[in-house]
PDB file of N, CA and C in Angstrom:
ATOM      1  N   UNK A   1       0.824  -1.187   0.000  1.00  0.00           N
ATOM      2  CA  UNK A   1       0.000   0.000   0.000  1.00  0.00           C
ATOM      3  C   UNK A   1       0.875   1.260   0.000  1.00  0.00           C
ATOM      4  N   UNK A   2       1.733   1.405   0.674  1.00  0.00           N
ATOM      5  CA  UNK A   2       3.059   2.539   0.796  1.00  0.00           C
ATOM      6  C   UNK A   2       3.514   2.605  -0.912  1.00  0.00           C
ATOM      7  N   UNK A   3       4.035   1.581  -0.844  1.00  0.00           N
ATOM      8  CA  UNK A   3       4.301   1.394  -1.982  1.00  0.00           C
ATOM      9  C   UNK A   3       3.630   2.017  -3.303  1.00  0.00           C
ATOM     10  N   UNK A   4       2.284   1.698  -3.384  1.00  0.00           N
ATOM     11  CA  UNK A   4       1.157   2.076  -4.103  1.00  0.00           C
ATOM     12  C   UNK A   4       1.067   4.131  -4.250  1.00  0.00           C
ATOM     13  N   UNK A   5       1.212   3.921  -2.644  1.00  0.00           N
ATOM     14  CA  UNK A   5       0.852   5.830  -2.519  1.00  0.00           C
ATOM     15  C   UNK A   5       2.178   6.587  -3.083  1.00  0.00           C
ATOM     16  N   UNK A   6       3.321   6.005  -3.092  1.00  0.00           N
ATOM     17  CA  UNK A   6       4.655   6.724  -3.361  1.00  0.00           C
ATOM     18  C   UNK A   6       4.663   6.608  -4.967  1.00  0.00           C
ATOM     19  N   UNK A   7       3.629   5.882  -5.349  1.00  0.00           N
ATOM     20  CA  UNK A   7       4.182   5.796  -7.186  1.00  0.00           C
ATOM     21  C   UNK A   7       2.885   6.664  -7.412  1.00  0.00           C
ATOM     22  N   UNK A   8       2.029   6.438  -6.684  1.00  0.00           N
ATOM     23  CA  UNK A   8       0.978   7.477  -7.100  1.00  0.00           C
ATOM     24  C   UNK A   8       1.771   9.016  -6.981  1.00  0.00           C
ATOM     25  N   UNK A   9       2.070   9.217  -5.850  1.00  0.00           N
ATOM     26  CA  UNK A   9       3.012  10.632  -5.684  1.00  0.00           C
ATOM     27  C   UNK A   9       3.424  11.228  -6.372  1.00  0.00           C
ATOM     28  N   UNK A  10       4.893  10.248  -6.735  1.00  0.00           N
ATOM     29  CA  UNK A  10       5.361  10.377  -7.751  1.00  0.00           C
ATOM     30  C   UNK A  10       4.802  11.217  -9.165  1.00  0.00           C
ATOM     31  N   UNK A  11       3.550   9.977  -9.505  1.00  0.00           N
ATOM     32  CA  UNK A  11       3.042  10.371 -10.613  1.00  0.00           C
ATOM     33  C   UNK A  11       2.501  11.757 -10.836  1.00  0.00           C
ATOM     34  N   UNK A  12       1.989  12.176  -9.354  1.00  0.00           N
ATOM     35  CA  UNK A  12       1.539  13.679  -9.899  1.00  0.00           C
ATOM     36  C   UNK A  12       2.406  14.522  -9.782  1.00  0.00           C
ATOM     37  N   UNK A  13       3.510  14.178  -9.106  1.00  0.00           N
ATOM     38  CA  UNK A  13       4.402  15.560  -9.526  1.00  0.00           C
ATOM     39  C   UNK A  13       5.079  15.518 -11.049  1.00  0.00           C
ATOM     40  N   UNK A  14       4.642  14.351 -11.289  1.00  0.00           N
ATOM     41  CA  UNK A  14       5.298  14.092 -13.044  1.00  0.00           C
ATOM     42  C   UNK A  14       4.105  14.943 -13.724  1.00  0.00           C
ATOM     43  N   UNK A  15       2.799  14.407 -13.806  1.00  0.00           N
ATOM     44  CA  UNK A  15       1.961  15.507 -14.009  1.00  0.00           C
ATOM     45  C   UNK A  15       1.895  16.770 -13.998  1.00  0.00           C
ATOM     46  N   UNK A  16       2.330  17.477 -12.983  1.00  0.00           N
ATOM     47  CA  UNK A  16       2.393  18.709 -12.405  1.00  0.00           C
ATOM     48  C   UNK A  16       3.406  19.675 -12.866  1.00  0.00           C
ATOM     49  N   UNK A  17       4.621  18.835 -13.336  1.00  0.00           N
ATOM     50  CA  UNK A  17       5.768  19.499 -14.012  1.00  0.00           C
ATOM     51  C   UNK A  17       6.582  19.057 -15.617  1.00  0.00           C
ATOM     52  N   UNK A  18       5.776  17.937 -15.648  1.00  0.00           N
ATOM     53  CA  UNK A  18       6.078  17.857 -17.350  1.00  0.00           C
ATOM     54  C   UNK A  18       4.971  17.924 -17.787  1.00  0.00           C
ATOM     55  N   UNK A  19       5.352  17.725 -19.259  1.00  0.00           N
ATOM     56  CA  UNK A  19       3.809  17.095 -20.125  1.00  0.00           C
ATOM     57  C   UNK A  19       4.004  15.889 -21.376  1.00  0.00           C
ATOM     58  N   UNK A  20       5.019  15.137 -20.148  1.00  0.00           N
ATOM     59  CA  UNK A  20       5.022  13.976 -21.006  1.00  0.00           C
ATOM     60  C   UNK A  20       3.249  13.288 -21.283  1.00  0.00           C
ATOM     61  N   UNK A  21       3.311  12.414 -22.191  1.00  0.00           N
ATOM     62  CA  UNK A  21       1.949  11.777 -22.011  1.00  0.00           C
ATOM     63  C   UNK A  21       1.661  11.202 -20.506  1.00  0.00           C
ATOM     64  N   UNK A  22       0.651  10.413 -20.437  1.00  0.00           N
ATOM     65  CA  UNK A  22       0.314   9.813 -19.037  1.00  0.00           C
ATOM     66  C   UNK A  22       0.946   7.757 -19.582  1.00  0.00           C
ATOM     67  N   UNK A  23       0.652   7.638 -20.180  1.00  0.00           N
ATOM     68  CA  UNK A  23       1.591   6.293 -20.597  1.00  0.00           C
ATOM     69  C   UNK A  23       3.025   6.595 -19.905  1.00  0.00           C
ATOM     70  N   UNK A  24       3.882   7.251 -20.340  1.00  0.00           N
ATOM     71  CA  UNK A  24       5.431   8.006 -19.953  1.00  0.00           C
ATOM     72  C   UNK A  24       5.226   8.044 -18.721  1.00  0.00           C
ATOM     73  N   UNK A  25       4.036   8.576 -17.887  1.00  0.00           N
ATOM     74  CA  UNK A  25       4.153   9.017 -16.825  1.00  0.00           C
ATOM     75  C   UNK A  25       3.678   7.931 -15.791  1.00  0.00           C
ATOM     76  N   UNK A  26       3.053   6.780 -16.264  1.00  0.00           N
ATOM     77  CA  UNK A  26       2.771   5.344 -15.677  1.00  0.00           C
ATOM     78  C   UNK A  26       3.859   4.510 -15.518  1.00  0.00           C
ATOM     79  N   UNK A  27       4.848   4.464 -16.713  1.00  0.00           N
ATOM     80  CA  UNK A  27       5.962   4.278 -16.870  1.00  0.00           C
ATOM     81  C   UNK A  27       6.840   4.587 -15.821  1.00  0.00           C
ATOM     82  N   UNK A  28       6.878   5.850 -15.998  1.00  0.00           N
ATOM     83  CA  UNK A  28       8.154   6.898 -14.733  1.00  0.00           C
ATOM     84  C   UNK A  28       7.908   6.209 -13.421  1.00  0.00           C
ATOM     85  N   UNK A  29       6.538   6.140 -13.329  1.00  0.00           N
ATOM     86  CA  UNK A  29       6.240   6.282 -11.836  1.00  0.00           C
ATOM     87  C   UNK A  29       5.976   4.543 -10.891  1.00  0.00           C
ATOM     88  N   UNK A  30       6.446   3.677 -12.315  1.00  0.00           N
ATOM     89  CA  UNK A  30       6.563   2.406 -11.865  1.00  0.00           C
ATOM     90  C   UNK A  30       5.282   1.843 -11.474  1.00  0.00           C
ATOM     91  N   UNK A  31       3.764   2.307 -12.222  1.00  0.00           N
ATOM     92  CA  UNK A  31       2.904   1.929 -12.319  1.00  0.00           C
ATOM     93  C   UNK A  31       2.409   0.780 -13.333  1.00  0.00           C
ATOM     94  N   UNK A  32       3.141   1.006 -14.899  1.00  0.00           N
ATOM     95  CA  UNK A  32       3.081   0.064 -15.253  1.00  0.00           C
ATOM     96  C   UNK A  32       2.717   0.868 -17.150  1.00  0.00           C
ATOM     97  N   UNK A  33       1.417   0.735 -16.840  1.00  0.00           N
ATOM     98  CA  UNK A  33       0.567   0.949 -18.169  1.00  0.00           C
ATOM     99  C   UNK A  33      -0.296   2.190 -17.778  1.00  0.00           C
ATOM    100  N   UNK A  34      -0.838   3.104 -18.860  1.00  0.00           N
ATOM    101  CA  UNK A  34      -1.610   4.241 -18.545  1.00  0.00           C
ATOM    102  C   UNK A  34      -3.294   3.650 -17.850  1.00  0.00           C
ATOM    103  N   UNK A  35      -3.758   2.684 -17.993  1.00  0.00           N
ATOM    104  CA  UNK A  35      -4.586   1.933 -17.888  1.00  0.00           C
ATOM    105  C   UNK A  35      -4.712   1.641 -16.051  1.00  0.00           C
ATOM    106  N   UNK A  36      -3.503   1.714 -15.730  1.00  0.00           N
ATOM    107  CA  UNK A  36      -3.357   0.957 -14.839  1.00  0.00           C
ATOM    108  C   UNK A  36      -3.288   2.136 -13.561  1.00  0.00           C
ATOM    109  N   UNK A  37      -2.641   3.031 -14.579  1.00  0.00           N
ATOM    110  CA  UNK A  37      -1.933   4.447 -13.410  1.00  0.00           C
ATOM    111  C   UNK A  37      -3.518   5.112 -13.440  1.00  0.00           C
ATOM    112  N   UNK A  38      -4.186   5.213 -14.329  1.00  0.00           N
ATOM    113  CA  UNK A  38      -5.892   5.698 -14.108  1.00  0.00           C
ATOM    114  C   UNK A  38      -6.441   4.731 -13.114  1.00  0.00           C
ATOM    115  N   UNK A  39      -6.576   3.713 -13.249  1.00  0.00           N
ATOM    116  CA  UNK A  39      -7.228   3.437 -12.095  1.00  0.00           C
ATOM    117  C   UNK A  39      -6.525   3.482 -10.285  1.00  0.00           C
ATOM    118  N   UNK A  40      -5.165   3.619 -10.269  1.00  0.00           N
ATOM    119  CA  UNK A  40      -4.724   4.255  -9.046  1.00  0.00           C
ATOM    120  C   UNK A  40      -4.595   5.181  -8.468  1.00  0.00           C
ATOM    121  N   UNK A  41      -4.651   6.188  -9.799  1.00  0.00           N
ATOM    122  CA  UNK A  41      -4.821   7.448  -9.384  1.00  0.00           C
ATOM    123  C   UNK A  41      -5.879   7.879  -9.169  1.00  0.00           C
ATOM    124  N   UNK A  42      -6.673   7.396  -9.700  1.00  0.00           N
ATOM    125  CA  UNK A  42      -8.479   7.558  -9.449  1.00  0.00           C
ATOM    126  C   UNK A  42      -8.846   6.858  -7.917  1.00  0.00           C
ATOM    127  N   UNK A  43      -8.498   6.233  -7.590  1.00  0.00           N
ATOM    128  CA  UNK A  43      -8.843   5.442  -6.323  1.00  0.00           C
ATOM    129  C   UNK A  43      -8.136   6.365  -5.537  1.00  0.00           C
ATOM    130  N   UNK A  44      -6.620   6.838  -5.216  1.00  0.00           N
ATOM    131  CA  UNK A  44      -6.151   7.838  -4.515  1.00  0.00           C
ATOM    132  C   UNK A  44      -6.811   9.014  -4.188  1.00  0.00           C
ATOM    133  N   UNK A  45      -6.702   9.295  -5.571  1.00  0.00           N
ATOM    134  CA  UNK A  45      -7.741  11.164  -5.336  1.00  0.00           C
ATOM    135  C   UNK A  45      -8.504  11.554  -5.621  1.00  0.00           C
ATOM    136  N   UNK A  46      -9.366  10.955  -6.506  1.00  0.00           N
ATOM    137  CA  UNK A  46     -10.844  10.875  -6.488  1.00  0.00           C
ATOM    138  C   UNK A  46     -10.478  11.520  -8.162  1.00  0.00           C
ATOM    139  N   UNK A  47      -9.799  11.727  -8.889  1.00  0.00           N
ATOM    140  CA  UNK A  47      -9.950  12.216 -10.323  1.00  0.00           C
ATOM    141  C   UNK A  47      -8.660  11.974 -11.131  1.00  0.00           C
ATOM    142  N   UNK A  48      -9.177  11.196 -12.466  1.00  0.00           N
ATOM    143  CA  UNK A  48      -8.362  10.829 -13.585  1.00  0.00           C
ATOM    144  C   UNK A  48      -7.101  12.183 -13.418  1.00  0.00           C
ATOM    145  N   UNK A  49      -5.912  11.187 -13.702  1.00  0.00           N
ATOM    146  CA  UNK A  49      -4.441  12.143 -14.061  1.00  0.00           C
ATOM    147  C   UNK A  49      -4.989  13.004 -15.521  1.00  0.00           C
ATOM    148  N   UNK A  50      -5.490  12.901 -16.224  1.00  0.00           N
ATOM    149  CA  UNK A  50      -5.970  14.168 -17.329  1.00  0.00           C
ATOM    150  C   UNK A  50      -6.064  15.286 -16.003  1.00  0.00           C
ATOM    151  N   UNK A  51      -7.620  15.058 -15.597  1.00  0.00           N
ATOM    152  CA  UNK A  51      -8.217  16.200 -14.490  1.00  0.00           C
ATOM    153  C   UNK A  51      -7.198  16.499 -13.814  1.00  0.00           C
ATOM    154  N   UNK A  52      -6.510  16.023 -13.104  1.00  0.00           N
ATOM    155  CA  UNK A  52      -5.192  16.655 -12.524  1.00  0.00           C
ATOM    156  C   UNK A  52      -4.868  17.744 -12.957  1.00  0.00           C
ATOM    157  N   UNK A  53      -4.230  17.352 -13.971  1.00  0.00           N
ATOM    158  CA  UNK A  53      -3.281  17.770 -15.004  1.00  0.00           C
ATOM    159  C   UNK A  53      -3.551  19.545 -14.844  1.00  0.00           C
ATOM    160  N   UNK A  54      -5.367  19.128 -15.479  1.00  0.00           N
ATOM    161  CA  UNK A  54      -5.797  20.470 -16.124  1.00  0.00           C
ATOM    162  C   UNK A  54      -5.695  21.290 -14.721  1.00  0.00           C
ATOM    163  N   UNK A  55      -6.382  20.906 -13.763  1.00  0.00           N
ATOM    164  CA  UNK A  55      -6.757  21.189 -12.737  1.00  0.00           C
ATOM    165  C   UNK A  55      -5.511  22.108 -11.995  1.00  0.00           C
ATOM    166  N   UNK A  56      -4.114  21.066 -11.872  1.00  0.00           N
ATOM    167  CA  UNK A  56      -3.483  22.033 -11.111  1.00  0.00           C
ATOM    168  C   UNK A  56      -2.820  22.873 -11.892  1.00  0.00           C
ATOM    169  N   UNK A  57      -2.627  22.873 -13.440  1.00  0.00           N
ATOM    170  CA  UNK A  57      -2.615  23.927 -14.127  1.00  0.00           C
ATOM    171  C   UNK A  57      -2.775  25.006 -14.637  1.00  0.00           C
ATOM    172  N   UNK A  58      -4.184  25.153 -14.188  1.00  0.00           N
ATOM    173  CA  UNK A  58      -5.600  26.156 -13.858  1.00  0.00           C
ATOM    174  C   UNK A  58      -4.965  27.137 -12.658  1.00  0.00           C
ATOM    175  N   UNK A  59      -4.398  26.284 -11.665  1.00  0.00           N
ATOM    176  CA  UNK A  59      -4.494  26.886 -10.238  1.00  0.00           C
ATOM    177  C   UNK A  59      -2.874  27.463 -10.535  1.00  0.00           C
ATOM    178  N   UNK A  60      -2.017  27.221 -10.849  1.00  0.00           N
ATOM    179  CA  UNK A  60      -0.876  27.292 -11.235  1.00  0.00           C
ATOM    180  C   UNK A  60      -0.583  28.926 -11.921  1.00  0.00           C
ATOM    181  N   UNK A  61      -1.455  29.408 -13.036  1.00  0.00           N
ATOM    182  CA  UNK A  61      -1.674  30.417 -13.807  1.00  0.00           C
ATOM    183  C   UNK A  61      -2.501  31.583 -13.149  1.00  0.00           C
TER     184      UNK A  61
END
């Protein structure tokens, strides 16, 4: 489960500061497949890494 939350982590600060795709960023973050990093990241924080994306980008500007 640690495990789980630290690649999720990971993943959004990959989100947050590149714009690699989200495949790349499932990849990076030792999740696996984009398939796979959506449904962990969705279970973590309640919204798809797209919504992220936009989201803290929005807040960012």
């Amino acid at each position: 489960q640690w495990l789980l939350q630290e690649r999720v982590r990971l993943a959004q600060e990959l989100l947050e500061t590149t714009d690699v795709p989200v495949e790349a960023v499932a990849r990076r973050a030792g999740l696996g497949s984009a398939a796979n990093l959506r449904h962990q990241f969705a279970r973590q924080t309640g919204v798809s890494p797209r919504t992220y994306r936009h989201v803290f980008r929005d807040r960012a500007r």
